[in-house]
C-alpha atoms as a PDB file:
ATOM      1  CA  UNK A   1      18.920-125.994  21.236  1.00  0.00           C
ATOM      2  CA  UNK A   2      20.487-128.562  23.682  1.00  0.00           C
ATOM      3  CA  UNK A   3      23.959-129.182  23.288  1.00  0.00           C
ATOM      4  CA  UNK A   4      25.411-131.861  25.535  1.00  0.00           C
ATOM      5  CA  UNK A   5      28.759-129.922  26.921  1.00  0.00           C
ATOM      6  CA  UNK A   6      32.387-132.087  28.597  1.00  0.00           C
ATOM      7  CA  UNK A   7      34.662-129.620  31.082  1.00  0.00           C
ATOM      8  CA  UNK A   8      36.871-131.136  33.665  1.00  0.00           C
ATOM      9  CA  UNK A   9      36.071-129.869  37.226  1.00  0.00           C
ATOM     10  CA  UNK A  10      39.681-127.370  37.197  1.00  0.00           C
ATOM     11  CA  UNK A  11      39.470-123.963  38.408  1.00  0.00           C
ATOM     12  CA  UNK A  12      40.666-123.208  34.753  1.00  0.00           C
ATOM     13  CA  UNK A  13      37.541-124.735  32.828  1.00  0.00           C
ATOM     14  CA  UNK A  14      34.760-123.195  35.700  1.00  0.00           C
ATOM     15  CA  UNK A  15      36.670-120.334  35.443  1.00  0.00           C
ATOM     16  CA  UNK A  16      35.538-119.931  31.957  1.00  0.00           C
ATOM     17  CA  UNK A  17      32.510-122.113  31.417  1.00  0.00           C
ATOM     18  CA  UNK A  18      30.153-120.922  34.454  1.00  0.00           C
ATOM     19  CA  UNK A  19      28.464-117.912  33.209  1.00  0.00           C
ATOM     20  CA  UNK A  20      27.694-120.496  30.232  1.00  0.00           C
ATOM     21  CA  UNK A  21      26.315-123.006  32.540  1.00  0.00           C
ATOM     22  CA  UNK A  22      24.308-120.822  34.372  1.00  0.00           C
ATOM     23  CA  UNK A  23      22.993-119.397  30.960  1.00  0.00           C
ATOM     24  CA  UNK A  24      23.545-116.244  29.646  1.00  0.00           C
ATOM     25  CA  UNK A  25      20.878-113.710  28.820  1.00  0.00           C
ATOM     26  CA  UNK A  26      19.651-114.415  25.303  1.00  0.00           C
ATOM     27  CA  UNK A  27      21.739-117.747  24.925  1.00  0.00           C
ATOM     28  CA  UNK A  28      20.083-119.753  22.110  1.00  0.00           C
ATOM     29  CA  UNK A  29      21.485-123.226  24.094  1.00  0.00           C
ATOM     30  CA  UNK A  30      20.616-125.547  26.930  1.00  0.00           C
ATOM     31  CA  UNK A  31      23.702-126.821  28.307  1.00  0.00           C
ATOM     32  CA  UNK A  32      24.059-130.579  29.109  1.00  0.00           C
ATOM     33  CA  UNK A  33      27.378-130.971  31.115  1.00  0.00           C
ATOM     34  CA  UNK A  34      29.264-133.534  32.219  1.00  0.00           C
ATOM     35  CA  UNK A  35      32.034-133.178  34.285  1.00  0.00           C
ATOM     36  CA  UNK A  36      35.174-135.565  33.873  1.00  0.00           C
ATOM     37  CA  UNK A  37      38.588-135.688  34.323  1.00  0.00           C
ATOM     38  CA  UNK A  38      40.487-134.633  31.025  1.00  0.00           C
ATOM     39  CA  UNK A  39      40.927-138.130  30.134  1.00  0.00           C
ATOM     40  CA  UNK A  40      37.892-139.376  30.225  1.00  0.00           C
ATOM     41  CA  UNK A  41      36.831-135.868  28.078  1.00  0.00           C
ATOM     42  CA  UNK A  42      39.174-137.591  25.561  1.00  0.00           C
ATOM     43  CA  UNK A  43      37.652-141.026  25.409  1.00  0.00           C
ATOM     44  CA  UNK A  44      33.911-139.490  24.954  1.00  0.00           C
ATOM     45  CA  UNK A  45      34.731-137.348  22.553  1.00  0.00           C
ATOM     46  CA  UNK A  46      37.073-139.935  20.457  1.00  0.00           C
ATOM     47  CA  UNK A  47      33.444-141.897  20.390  1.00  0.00           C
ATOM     48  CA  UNK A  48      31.692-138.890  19.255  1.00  0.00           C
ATOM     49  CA  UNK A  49      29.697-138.802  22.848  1.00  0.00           C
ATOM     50  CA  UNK A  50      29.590-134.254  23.387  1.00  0.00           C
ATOM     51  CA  UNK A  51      28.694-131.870  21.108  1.00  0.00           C
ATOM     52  CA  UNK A  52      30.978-129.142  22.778  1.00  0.00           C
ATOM     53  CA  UNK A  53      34.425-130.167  25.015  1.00  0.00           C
ATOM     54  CA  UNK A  54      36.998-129.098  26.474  1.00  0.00           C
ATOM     55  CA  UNK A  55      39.426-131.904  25.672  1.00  0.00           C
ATOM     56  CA  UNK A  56      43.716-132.363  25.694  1.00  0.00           C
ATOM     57  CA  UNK A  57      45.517-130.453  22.641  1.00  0.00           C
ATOM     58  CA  UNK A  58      47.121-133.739  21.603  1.00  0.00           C
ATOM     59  CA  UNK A  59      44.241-135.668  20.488  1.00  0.00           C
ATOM     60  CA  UNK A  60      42.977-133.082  17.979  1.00  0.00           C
ATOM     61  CA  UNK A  61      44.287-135.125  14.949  1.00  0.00           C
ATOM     62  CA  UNK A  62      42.667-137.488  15.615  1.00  0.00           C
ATOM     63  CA  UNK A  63      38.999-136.149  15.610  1.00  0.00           C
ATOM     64  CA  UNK A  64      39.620-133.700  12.785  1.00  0.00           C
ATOM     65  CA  UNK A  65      36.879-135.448  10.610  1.00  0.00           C
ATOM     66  CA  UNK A  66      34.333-134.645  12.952  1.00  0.00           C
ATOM     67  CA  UNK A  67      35.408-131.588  15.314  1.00  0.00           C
ATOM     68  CA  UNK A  68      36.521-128.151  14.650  1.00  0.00           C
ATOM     69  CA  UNK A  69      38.865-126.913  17.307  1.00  0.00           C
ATOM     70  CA  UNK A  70      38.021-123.379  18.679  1.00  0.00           C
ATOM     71  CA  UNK A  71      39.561-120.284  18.759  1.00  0.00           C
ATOM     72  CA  UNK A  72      38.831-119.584  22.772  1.00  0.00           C
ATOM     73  CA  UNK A  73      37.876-121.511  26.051  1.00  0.00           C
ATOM     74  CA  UNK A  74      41.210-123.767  25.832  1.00  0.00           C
ATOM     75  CA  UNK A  75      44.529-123.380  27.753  1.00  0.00           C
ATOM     76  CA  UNK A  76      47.706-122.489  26.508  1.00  0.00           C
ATOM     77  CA  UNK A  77      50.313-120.455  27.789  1.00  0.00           C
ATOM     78  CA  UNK A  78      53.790-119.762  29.044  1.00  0.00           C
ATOM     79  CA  UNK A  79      55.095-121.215  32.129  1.00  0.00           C
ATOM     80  CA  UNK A  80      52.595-123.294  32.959  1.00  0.00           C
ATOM     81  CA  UNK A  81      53.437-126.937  31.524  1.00  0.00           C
ATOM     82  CA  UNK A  82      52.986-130.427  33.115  1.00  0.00           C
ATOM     83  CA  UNK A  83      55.501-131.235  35.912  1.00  0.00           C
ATOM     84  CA  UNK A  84      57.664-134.787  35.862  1.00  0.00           C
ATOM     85  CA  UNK A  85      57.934-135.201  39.629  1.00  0.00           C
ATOM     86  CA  UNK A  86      59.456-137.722  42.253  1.00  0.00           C
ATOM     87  CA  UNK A  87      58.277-139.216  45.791  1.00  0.00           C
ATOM     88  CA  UNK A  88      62.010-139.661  46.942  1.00  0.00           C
ATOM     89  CA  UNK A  89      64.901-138.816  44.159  1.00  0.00           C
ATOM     90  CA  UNK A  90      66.419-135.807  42.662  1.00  0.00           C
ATOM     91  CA  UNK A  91      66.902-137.854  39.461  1.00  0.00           C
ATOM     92  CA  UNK A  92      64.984-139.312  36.910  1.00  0.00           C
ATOM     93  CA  UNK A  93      65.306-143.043  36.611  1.00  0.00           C
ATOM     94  CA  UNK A  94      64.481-144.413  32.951  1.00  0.00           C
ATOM     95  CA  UNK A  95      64.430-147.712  34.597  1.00  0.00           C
ATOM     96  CA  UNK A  96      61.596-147.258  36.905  1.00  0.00           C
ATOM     97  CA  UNK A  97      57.962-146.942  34.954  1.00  0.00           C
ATOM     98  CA  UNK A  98      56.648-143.488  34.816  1.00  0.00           C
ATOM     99  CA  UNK A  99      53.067-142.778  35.808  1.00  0.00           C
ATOM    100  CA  UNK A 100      50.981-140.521  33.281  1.00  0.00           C
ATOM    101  CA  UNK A 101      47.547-138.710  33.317  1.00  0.00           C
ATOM    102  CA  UNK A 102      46.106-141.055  30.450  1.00  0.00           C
ATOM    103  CA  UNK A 103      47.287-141.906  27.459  1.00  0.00           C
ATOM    104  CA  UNK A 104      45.534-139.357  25.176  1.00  0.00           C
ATOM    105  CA  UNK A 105      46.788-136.079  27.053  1.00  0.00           C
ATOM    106  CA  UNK A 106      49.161-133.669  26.137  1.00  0.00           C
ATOM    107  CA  UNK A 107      51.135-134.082  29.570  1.00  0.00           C
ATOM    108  CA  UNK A 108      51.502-137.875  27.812  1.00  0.00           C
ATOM    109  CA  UNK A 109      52.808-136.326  24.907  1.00  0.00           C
ATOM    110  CA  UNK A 110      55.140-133.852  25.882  1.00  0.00           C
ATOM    111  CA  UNK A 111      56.945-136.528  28.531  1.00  0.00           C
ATOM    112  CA  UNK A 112      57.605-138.688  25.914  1.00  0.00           C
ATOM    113  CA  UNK A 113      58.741-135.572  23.677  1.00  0.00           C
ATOM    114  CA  UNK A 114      61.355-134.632  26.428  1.00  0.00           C
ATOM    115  CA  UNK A 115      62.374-138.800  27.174  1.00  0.00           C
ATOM    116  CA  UNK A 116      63.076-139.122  23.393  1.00  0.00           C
ATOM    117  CA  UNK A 117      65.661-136.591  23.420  1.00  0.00           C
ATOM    118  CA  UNK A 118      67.274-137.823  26.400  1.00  0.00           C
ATOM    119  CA  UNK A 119      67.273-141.355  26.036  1.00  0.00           C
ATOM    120  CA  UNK A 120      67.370-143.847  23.366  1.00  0.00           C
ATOM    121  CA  UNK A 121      64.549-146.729  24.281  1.00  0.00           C
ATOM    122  CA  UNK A 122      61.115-146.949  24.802  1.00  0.00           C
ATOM    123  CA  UNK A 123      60.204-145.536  28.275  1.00  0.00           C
ATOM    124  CA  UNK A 124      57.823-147.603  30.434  1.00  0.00           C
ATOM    125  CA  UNK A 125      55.012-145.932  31.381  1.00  0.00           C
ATOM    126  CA  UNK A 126      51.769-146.806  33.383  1.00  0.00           C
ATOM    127  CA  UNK A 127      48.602-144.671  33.216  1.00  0.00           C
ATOM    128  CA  UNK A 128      45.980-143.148  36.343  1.00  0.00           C
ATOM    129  CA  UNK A 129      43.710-140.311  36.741  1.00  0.00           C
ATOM    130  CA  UNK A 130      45.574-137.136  37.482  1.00  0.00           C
ATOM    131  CA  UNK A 131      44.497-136.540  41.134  1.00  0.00           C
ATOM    132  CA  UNK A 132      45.446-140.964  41.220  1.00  0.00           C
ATOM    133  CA  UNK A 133      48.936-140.021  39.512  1.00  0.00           C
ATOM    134  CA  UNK A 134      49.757-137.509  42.678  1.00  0.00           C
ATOM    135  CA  UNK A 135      48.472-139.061  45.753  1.00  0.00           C
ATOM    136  CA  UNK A 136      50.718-142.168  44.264  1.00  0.00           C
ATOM    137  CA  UNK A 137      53.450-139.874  44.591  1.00  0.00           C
ATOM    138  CA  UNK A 138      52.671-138.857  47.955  1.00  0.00           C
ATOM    139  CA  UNK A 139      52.478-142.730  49.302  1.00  0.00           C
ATOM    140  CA  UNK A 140      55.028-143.390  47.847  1.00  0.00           C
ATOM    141  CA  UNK A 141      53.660-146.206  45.249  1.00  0.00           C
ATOM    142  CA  UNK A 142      54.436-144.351  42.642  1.00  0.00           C
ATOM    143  CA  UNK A 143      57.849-143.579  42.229  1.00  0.00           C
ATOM    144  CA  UNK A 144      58.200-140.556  39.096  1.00  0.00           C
ATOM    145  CA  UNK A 145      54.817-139.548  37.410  1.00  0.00           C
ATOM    146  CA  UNK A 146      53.672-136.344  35.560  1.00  0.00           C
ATOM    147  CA  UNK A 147      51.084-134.123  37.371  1.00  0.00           C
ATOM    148  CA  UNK A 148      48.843-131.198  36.039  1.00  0.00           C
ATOM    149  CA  UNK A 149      46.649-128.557  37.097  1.00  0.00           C
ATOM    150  CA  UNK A 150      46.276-128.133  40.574  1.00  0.00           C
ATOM    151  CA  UNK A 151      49.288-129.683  41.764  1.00  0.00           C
ATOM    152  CA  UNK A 152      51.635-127.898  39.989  1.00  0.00           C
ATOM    153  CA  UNK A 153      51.616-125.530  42.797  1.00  0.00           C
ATOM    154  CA  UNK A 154      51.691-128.145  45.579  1.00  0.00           C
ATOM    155  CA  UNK A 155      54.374-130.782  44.992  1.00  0.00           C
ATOM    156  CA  UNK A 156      56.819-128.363  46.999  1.00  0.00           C
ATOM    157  CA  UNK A 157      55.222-127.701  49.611  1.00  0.00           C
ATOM    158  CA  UNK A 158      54.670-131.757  49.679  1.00  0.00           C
ATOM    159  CA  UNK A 159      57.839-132.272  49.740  1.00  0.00           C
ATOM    160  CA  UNK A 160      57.943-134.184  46.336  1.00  0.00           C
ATOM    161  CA  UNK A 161      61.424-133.439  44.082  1.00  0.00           C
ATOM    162  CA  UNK A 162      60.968-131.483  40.475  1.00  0.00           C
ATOM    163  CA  UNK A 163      63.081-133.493  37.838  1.00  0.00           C
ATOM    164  CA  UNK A 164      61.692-132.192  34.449  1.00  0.00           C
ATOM    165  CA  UNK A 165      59.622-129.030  33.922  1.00  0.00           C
ATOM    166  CA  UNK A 166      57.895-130.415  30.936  1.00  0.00           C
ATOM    167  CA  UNK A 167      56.546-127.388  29.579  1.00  0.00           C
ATOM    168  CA  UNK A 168      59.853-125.022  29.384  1.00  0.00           C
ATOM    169  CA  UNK A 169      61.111-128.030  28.221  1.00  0.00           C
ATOM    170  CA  UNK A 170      58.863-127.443  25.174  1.00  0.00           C
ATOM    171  CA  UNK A 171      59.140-123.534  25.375  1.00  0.00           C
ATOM    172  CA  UNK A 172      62.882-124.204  25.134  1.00  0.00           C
ATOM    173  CA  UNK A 173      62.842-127.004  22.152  1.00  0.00           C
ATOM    174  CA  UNK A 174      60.261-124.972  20.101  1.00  0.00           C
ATOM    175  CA  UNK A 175      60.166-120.998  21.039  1.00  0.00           C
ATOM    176  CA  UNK A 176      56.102-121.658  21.368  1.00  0.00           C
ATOM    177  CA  UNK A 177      53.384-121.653  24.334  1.00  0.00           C
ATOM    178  CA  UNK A 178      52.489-124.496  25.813  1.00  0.00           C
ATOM    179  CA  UNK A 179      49.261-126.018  24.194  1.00  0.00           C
ATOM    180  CA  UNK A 180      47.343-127.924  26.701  1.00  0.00           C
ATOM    181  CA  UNK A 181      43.908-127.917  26.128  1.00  0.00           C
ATOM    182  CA  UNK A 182      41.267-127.158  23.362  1.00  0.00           C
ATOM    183  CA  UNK A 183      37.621-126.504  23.036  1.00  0.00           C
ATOM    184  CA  UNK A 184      36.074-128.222  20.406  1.00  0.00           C
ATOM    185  CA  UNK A 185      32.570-128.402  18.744  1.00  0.00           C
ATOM    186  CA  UNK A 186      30.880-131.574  15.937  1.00  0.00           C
ATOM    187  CA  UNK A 187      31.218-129.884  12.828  1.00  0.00           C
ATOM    188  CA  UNK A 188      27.936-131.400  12.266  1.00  0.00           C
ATOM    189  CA  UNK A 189      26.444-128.046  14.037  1.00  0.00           C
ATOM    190  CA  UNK A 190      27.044-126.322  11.261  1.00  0.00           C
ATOM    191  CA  UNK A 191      29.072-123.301  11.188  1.00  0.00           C
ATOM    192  CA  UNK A 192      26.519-120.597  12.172  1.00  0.00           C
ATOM    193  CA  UNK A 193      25.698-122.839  15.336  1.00  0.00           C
ATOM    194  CA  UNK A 194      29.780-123.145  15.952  1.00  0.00           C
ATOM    195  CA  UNK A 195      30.230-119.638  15.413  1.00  0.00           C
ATOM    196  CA  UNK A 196      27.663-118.912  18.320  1.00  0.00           C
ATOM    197  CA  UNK A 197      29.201-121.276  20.713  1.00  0.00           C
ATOM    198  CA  UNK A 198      32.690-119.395  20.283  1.00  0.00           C
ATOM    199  CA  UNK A 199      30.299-116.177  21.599  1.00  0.00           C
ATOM    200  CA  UNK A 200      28.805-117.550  24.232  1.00  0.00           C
ATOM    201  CA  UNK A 201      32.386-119.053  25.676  1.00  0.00           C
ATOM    202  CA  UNK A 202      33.862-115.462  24.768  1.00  0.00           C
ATOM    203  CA  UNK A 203      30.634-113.796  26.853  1.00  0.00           C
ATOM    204  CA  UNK A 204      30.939-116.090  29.819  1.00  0.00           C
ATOM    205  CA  UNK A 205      35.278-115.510  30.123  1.00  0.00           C
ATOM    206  CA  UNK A 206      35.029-111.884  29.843  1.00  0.00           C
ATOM    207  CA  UNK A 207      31.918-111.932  32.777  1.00  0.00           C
ATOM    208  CA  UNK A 208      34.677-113.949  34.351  1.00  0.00           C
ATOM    209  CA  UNK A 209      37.581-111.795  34.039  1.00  0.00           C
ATOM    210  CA  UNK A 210      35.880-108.624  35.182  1.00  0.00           C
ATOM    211  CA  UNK A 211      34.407-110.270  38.456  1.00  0.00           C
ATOM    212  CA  UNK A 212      36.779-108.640  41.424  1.00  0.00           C
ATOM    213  CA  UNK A 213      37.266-112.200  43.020  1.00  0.00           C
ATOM    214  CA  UNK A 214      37.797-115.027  40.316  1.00  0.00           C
ATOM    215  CA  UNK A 215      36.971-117.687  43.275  1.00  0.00           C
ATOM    216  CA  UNK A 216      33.368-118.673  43.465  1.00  0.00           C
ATOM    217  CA  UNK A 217      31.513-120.968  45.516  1.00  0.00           C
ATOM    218  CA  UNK A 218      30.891-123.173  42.253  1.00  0.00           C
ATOM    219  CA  UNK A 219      34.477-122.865  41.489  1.00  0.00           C
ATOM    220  CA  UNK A 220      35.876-124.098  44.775  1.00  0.00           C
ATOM    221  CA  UNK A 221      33.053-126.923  44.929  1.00  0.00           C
ATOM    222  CA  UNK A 222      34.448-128.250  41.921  1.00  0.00           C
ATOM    223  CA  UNK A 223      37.534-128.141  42.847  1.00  0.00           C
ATOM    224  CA  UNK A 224      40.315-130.839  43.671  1.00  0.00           C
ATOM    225  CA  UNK A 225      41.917-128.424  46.394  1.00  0.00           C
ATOM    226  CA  UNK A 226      40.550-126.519  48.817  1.00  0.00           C
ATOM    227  CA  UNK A 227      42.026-123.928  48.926  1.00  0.00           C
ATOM    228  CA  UNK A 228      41.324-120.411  47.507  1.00  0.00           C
ATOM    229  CA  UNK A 229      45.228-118.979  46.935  1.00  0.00           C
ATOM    230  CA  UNK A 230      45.993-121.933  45.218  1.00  0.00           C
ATOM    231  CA  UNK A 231      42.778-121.631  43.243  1.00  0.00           C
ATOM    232  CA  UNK A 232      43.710-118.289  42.371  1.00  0.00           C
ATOM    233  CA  UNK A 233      46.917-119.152  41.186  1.00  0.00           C
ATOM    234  CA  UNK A 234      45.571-121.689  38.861  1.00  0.00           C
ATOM    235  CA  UNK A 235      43.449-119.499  37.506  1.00  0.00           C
ATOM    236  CA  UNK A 236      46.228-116.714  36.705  1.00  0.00           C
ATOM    237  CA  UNK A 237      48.548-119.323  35.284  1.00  0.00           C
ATOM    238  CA  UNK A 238      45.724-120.894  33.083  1.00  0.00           C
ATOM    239  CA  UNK A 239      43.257-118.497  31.988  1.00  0.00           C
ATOM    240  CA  UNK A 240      45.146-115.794  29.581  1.00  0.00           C
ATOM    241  CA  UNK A 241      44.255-113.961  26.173  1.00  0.00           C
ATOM    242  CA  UNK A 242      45.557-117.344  24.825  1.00  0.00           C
ATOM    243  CA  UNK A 243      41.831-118.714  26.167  1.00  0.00           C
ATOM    244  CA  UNK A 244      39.805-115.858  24.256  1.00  0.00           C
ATOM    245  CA  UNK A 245      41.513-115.865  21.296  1.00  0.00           C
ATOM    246  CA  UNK A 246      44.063-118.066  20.159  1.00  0.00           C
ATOM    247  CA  UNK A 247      45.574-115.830  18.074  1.00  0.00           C
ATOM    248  CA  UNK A 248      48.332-116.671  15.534  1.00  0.00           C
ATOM    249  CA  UNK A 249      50.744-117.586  18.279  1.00  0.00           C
ATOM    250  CA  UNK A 250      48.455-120.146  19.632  1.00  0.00           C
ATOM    251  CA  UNK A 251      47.403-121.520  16.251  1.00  0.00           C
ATOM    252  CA  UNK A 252      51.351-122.063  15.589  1.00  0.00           C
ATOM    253  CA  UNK A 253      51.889-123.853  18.703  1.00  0.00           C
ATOM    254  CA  UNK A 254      48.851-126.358  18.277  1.00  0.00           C
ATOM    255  CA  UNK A 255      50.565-126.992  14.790  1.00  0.00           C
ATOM    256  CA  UNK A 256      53.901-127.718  16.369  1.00  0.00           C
ATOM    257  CA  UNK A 257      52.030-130.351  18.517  1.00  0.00           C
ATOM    258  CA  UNK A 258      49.413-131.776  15.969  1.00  0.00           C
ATOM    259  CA  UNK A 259      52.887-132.648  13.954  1.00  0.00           C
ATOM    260  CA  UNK A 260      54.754-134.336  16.963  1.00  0.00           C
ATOM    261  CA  UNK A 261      51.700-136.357  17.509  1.00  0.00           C
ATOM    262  CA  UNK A 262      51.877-138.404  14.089  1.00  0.00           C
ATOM    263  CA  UNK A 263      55.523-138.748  14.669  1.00  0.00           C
END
């Protein structure tokens, strides 16, 4: 069977999702991927466009018809939130218009969960891809924005200014992990067919997690950065027993979100 398969290109999704790609002995699937930035994973899969993806937490509700979120190959965790970030002040301005990683994410989300309870109007916000939201930063033509995965381990030594750690922001606020990211598969596959795609993720992280280096060539190809320590911290921060199994933890912070996002 063919299933047509959306990852982004973060150390965090190849992490998990090359054994799968390369094809795992006995695997009753041939794997169609695309590779996109998380937003984009968002759009196609709010048009129905992939069978399997790994997409942001936040838009869940609104596919719910049509997907059924997996228990593994997403990303939540502790510590390891979206970061509100400056090109020149120490202080957030609600004045100035705050760049986000599209619309649909959960970085989206959880800014605008931290601006409500500290300010009382409607924040302006602009939208750009995430790499697009950083180098901004860098030049300068973007004065605050939120960043995600790779950068989150850069902006210091950029010499860009931390003014909201959106993630223990949401640690703090709710006493839950940080949901970022989901897989999710049509229910239209039926549930044995679902059921086998949770294996096959499961079988390709585990061949994953007991490799001695987690860097690969395919890894750092894909890659925004080059650069292997910063891969490798990625990869620690992202990939946990959170992405095997959700586990009741998990499943009670993607409920906390899934409510904040009809609010």
């Amino acid at each position: 069977m063919q299933l047509k398969l959306g990852i982004s290109t973060c150390p965090n999704d190849t992490f998990i999702y090359e054994s799968l790609l390369c094809g795992l002995e006995n695997s009753p699937f041939e794997w169609k991927v695309t590779f996109a930035d998380v937003q984009t994973l968002n759009e196609m899969v709010l048009r129905g466009e992939l069978d399997v993806a790994k997409i942001s937490a936040q838009v869940y509700p609104q596919i719910a018809e049509t997907y059924r979120c997996l228990g593994c190959g997403g990303a939540i965790g502790y510590g390891c939130g979206p970061l509100l970030l400056s090109s020149a002040s120490d202080s957030f301005n609600p004045n100035l218009p705050t760049t986000l990683p599209g619309a649909n994410t959960t970085a989206a989300l959880l800014f605008k969960f931290w601006y409500a309870h500290q300010f009382k109007n409607t924040p302006k916000l602009e939208y750009a891809l995430f790499n697009e939201v950083y180098q901004g930063l860098l030049g300068q033509s973007i004065p605050q924005g939120v960043t995600i995965h790779e950068h989150r381990f850069t902006w210091k030594r950029d010499g860009l200014h931390l003014l909201q750690d959106l993630g223990a922001y949401w640690e703090q606020e709710t006493g839950s992990p940080i949901p970022l990211g989901i897989a999710v598969a049509k229910k239209e596959l039926g549930d044995a067919t679902i059921e086998s795609v949770e294996l096959e993720i499961r079988r390709s992280l585990q061949i994953a997690r007991q490799r001695q280096n987690p860097v690969t060539p395919f890894i750092v190809k894909k890659a925004q950065i080059d650069d292997d320590e910063v891969i490798k911290s990625h990869i620690a921060m992202f990939v946990n027993d959170f992405s095997e199994n959700v586990g009741e933890a998990g499943w009670r912070a993607l409920d906390n979100l899934w409510r904040l996002s009809h609010c």
